[in-house]
Protein backbone atom coordinates (compact mmCIF):
# COMPACT_ATOMS: atom_id res chain seq x y z
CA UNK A 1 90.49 126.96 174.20
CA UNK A 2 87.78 124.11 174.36
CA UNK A 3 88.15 121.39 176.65
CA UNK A 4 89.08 119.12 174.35
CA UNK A 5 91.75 116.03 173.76
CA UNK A 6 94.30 116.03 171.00
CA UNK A 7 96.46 112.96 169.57
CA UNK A 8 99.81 113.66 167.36
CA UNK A 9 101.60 111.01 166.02
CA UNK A 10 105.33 111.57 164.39
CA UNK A 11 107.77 110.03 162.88
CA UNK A 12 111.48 109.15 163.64
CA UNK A 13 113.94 109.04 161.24
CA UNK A 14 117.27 107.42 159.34
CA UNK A 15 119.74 109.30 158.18
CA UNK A 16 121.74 108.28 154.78
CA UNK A 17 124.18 110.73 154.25
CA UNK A 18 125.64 114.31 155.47
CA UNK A 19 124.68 113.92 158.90
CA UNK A 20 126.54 116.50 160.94
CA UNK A 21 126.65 119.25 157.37
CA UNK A 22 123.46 120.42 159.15
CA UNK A 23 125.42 121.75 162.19
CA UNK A 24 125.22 125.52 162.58
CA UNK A 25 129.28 125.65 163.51
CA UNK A 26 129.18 124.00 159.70
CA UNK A 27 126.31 125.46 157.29
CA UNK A 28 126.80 128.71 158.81
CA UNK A 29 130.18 129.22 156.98
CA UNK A 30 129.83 126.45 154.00
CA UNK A 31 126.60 126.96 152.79
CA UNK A 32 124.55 124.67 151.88
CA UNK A 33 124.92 121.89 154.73
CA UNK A 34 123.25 118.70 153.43
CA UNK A 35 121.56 115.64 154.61
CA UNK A 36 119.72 112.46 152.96
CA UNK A 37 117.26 111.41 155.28
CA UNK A 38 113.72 109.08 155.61
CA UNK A 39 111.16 109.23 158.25
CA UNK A 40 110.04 105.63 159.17
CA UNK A 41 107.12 104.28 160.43
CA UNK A 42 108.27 104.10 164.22
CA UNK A 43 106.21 107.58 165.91
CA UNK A 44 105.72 109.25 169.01
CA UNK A 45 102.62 109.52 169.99
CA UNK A 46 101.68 112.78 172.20
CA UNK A 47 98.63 113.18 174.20
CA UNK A 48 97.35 116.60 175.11
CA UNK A 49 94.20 116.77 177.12
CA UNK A 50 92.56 119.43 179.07
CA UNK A 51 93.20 119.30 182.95
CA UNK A 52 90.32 118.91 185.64
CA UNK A 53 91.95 121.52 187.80
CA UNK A 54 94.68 124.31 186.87
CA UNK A 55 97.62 121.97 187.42
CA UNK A 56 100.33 120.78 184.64
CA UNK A 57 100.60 117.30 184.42
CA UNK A 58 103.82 115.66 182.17
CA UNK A 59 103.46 112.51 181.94
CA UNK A 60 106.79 110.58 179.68
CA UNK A 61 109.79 108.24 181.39
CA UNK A 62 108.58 110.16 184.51
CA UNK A 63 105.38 111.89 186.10
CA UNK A 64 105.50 115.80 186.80
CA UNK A 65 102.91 117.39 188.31
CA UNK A 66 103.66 121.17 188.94
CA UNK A 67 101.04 124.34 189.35
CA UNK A 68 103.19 126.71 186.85
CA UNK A 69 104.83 126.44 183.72
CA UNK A 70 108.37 127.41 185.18
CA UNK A 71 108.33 124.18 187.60
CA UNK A 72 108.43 121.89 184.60
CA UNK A 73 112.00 120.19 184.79
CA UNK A 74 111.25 118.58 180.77
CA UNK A 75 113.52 121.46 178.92
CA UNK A 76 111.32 121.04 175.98
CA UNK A 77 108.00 120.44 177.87
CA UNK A 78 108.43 123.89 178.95
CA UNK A 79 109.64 125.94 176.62
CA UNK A 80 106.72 124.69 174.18
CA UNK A 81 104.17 125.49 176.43
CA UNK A 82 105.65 129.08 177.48
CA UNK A 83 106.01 129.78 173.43
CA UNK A 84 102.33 128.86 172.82
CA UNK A 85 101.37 130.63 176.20
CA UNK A 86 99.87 127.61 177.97
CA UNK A 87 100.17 128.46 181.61
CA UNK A 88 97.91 125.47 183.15
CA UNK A 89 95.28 123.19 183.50
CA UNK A 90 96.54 120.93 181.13
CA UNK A 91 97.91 116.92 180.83
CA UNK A 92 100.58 115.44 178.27
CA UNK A 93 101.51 112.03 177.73
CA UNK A 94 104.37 110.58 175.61
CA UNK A 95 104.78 107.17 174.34
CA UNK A 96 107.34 106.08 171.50
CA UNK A 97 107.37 102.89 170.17
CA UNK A 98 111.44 102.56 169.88
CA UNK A 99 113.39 103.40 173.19
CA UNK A 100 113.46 107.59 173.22
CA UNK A 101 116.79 108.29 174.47
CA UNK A 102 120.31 107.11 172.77
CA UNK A 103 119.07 105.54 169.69
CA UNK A 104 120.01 107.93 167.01
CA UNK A 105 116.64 108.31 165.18
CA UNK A 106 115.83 111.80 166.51
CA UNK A 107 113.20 110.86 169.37
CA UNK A 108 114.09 114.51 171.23
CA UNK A 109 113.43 116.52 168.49
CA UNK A 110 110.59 114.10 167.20
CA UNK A 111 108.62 114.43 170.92
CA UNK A 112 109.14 118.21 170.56
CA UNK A 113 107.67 118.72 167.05
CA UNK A 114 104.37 116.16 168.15
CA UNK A 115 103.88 118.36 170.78
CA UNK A 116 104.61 121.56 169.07
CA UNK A 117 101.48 119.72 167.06
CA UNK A 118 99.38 118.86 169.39
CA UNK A 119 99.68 121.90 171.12
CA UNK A 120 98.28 123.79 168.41
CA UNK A 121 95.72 122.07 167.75
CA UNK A 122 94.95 122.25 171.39
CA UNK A 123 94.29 126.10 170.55
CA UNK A 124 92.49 125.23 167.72
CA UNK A 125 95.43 126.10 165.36
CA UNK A 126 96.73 124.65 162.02
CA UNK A 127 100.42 124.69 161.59
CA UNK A 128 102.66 123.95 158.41
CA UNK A 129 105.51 121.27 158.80
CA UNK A 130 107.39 124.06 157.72
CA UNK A 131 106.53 126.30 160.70
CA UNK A 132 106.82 123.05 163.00
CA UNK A 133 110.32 122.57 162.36
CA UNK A 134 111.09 126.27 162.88
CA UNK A 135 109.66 126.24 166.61
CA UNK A 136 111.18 123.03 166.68
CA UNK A 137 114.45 124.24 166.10
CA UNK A 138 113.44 127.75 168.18
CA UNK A 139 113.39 125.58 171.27
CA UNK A 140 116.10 123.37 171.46
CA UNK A 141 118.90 125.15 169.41
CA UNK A 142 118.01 129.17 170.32
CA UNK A 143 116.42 128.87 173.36
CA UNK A 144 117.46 126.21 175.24
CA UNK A 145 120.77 126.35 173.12
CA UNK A 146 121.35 122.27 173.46
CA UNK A 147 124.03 121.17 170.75
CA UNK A 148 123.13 119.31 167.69
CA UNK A 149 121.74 119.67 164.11
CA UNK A 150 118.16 120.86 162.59
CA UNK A 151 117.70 117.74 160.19
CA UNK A 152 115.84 115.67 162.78
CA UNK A 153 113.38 118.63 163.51
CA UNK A 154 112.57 119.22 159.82
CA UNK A 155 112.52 115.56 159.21
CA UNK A 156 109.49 114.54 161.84
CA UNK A 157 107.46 117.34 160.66
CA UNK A 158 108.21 116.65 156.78
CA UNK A 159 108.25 113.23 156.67
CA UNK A 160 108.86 111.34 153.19
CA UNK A 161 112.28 110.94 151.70
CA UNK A 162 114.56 114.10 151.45
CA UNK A 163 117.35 115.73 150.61
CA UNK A 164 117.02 118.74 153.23
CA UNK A 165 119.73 121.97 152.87
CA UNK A 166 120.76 124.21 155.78
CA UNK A 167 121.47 128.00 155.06
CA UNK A 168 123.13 130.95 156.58
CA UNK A 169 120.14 132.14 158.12
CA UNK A 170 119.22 128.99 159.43
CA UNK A 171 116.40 128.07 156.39
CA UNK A 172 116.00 125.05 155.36
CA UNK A 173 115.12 123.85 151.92
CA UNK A 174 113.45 120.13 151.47
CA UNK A 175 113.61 118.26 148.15
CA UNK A 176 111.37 114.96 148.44
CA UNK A 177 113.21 112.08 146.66
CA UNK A 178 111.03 110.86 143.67
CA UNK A 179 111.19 107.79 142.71
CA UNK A 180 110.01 104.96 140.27
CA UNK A 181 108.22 102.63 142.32
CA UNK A 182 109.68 99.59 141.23
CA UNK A 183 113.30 101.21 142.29
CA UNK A 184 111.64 102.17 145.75
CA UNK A 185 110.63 98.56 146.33
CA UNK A 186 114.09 97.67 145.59
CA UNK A 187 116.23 99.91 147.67
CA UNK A 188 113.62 99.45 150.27
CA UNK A 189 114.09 96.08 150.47
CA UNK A 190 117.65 96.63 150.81
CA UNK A 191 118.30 98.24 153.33
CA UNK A 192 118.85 96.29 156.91
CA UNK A 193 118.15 98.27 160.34
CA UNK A 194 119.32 96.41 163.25
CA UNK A 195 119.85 97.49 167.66
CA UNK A 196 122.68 97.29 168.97
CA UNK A 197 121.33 97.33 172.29
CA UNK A 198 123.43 100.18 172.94
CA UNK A 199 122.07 103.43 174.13
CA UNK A 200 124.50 107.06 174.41
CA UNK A 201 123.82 110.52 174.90
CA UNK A 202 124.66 112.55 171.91
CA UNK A 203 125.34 115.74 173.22
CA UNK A 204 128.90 115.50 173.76
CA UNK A 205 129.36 114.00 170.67
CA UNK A 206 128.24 116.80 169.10
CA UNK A 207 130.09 119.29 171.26
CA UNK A 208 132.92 117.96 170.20
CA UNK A 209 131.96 117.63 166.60
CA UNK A 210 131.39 121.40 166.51
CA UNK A 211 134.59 122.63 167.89
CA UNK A 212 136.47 120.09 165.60
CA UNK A 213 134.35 121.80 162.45
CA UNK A 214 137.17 124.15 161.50
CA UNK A 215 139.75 121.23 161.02
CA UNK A 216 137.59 118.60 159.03
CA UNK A 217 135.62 121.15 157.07
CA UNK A 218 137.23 119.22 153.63
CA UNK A 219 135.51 115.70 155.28
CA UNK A 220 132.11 117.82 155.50
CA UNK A 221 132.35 119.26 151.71
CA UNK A 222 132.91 115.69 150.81
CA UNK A 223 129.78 114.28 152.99
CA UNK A 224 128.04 117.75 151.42
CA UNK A 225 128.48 116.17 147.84
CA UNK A 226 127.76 112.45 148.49
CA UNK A 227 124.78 113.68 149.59
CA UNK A 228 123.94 115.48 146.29
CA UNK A 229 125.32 112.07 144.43
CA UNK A 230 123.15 110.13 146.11
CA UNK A 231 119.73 112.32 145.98
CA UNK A 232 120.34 111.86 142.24
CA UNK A 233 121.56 108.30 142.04
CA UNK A 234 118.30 107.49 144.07
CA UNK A 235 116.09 109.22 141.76
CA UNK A 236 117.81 107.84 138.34
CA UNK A 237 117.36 104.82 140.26
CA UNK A 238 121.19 103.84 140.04
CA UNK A 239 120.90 101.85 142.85
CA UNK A 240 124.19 99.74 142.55
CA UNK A 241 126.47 103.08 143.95
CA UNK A 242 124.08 103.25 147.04
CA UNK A 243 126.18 100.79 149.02
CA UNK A 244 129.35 102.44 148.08
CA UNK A 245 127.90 106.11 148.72
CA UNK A 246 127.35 105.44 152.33
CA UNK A 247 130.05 103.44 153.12
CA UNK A 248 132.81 106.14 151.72
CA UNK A 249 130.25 108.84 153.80
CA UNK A 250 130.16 106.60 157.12
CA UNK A 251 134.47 106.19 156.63
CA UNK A 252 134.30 109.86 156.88
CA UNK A 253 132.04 110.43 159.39
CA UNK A 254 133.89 108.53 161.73
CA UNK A 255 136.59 110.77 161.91
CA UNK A 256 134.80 113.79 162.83
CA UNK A 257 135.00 113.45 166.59
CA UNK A 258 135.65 111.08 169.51
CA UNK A 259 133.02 108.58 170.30
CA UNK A 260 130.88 108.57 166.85
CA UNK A 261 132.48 105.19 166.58
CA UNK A 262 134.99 102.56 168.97
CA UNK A 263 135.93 99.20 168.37
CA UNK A 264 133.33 97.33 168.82
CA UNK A 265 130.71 99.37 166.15
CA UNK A 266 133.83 98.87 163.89
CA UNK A 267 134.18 95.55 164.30
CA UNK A 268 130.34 94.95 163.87
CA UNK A 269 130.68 96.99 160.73
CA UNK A 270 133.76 95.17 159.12
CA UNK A 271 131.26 91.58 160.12
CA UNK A 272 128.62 93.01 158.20
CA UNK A 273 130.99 94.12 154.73
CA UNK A 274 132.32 90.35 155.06
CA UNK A 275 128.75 88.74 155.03
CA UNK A 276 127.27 90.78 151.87
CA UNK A 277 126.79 94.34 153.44
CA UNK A 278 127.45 97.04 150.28
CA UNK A 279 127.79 99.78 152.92
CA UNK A 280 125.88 101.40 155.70
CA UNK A 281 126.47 103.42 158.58
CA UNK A 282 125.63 104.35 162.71
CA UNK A 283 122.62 105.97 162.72
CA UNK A 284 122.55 109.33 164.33
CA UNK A 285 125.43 111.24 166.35
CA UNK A 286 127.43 107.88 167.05
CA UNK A 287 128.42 105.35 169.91
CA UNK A 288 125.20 103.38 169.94
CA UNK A 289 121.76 102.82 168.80
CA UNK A 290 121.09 101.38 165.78
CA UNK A 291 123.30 100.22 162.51
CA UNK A 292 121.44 100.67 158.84
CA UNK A 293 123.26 98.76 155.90
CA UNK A 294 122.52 98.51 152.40
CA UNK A 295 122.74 95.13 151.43
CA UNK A 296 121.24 92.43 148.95
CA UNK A 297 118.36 91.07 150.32
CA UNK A 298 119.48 87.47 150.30
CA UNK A 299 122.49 88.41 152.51
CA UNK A 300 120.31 89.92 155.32
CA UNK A 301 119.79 86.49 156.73
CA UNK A 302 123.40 85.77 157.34
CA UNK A 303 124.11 89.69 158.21
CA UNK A 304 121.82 89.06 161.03
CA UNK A 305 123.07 86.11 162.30
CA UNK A 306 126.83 87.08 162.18
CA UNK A 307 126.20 90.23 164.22
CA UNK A 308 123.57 88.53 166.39
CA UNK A 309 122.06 91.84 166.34
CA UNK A 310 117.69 92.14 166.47
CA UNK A 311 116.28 93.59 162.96
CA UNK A 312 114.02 96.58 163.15
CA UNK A 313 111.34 96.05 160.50
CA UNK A 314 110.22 99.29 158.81
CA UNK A 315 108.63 101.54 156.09
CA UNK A 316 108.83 105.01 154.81
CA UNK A 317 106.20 107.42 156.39
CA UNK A 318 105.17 109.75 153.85
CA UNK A 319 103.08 111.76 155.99
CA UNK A 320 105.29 113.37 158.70
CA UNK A 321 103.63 114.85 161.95
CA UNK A 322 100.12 114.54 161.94
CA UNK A 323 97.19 115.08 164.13
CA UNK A 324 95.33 111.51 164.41
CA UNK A 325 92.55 112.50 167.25
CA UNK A 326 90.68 115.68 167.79
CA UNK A 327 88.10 115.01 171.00
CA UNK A 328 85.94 117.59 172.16
């Protein structure tokens, strides 16, 4: 490998509909699982850079500095750089530029697939987003066996707008949403992102998601078929069911498990219907992060003022995980 410094940048993403179809304990035994999803133009960047001396330096909320791969306390740190056979002398640095932990948008499995990137290219390798979201999804599901789904893995390294579908076997099959521009503008500039300062840890959320699988599996079907409705109301550009898609999808996602919602994201939620909101939804597992509603553009104003919530401005990143910097 040359001495040389490597830059990835990838995206995070939203989630529309069918978010939890992609869990194995679902798409395993109800083939296809199905998700809606868009990567947006918030990244992780991830810095890889030769080391002066044989040392491992990690550099993200914390600083590591170990002398072997199997001192790294970063789960995913480590079991990327034991997959690619990087034993040392090496530096990585994260920075995101939304808050990586709690949010919903898929910053754990977004930092892994950069790095899975960068890594690479380190060793002077291309890699498809295709193969990118299989390590991806290597690591943290079969290896480090952490709970949760494989759209947010597929997603960073894909980018665009999709419809992905989860197999048996664990393949995954992405269908880009195409779209007449003028309809793209206009759903674009309907939809409202906003924090709600709240961050949560979604792993128990999805533990208990997955061993309540067996007695919702009619709420996932549903979910499973909205998704398909909305993949082609999006691309007939139909965009007057949108609102009325996600809000029957979020209705049903909330009863999946404990803690995806609780009072107070209702109550926001109900605010939001009452000041022009069509329909939206939590983004991610549930309990915090951020809300995304489909709404009217003229309403957004008063939307944001009910909920006194601070609006996320974004785009769609058509690109997915890229390499930006190649320094030898």
């Amino acid at each position: 490998m040359k001495d040389r410094m490597i830059i990835s940048r990838t995206p995070l993403r939203i989630t529309f509909t069918g978010g939890g179809t992609d869990l194995p304990a679902y798409f395993c035994t109800n083939p296809p699982g199905r998700v809606l999803s868009a990567a947006i133009d918030k990244y992780i960047h991830v810095t890889v850079n030769k080391k002066f001396d044989e040392k491992i330096r990690v550099s993200y909320s914390v600083t590591e500095i170990v002398d072997h791969v199997d001192q790294i306390a970063h789960p995913s740190v480590r079991e990327a750089l034991k997959l690619l056979d990087i034993d040392g002398g090496i530096e990585i640095v994260s920075i995101s530029d939304i808050p990586s932990r709690g949010t919903g948008l898929g910053s754990s499995s977004t930092f892994l697939v950069g790095l899975l990137n960068a890594l690479h290219a380190y060793r002077g390798e291309f890699v498809s987003a295709d193969e990118l979201g299989r390590e991806a999804v290597q690591v943290e599901r079969r290896i480090l066996q952490e709970p949760g789904g494989l759209q947010d893995q597929y997603m960073a390294a894909f980018g665009g707008m999709q419809m992905l579908e989860f197999y048996p076997d664990w393949s995954v099959r992405n269908s880009p949403v195409i779209m007449k521009e003028e309809y793209r503008e206009e759903f674009m500039g309907n939809l409202l992102l906003l924090y709600t300062g709240r961050e949560r840890s979604s792993t128990s959320i999805h533990v208990n998601q997955s061993k309540a699988i067996s007695h919702r599996e009619n709420f996932y079907d549903t979910m499973r078929e909205l998704t398909l409705k909305l993949y082609g109301k999006l691309a007939a550009g139909e965009l007057d069911d949108v609102g009325r898609i996600m809000d029957t999808n979020w209705q049903l996602k909330k009863e999946l498990a404990e803690g995806i919602s609780d009072p107070e994201i209702d109550r926001l939620y109900e605010l939001a219907i009452k000041n022009g909101a069509m329909g939206g939804k939590l983004i991610g597992a549930g309990g915090g992060g951020f809300l995304l509603f489909y709404a009217p553009k003229g309403s957004h104003a008063g939307i944001i003022s009910a909920l006194g919530l601070r609006k996320v401005d974004f785009k769609i990143d058509f690109q997915g995980s890229r390499i930006i910097f190649v320094g030898d």
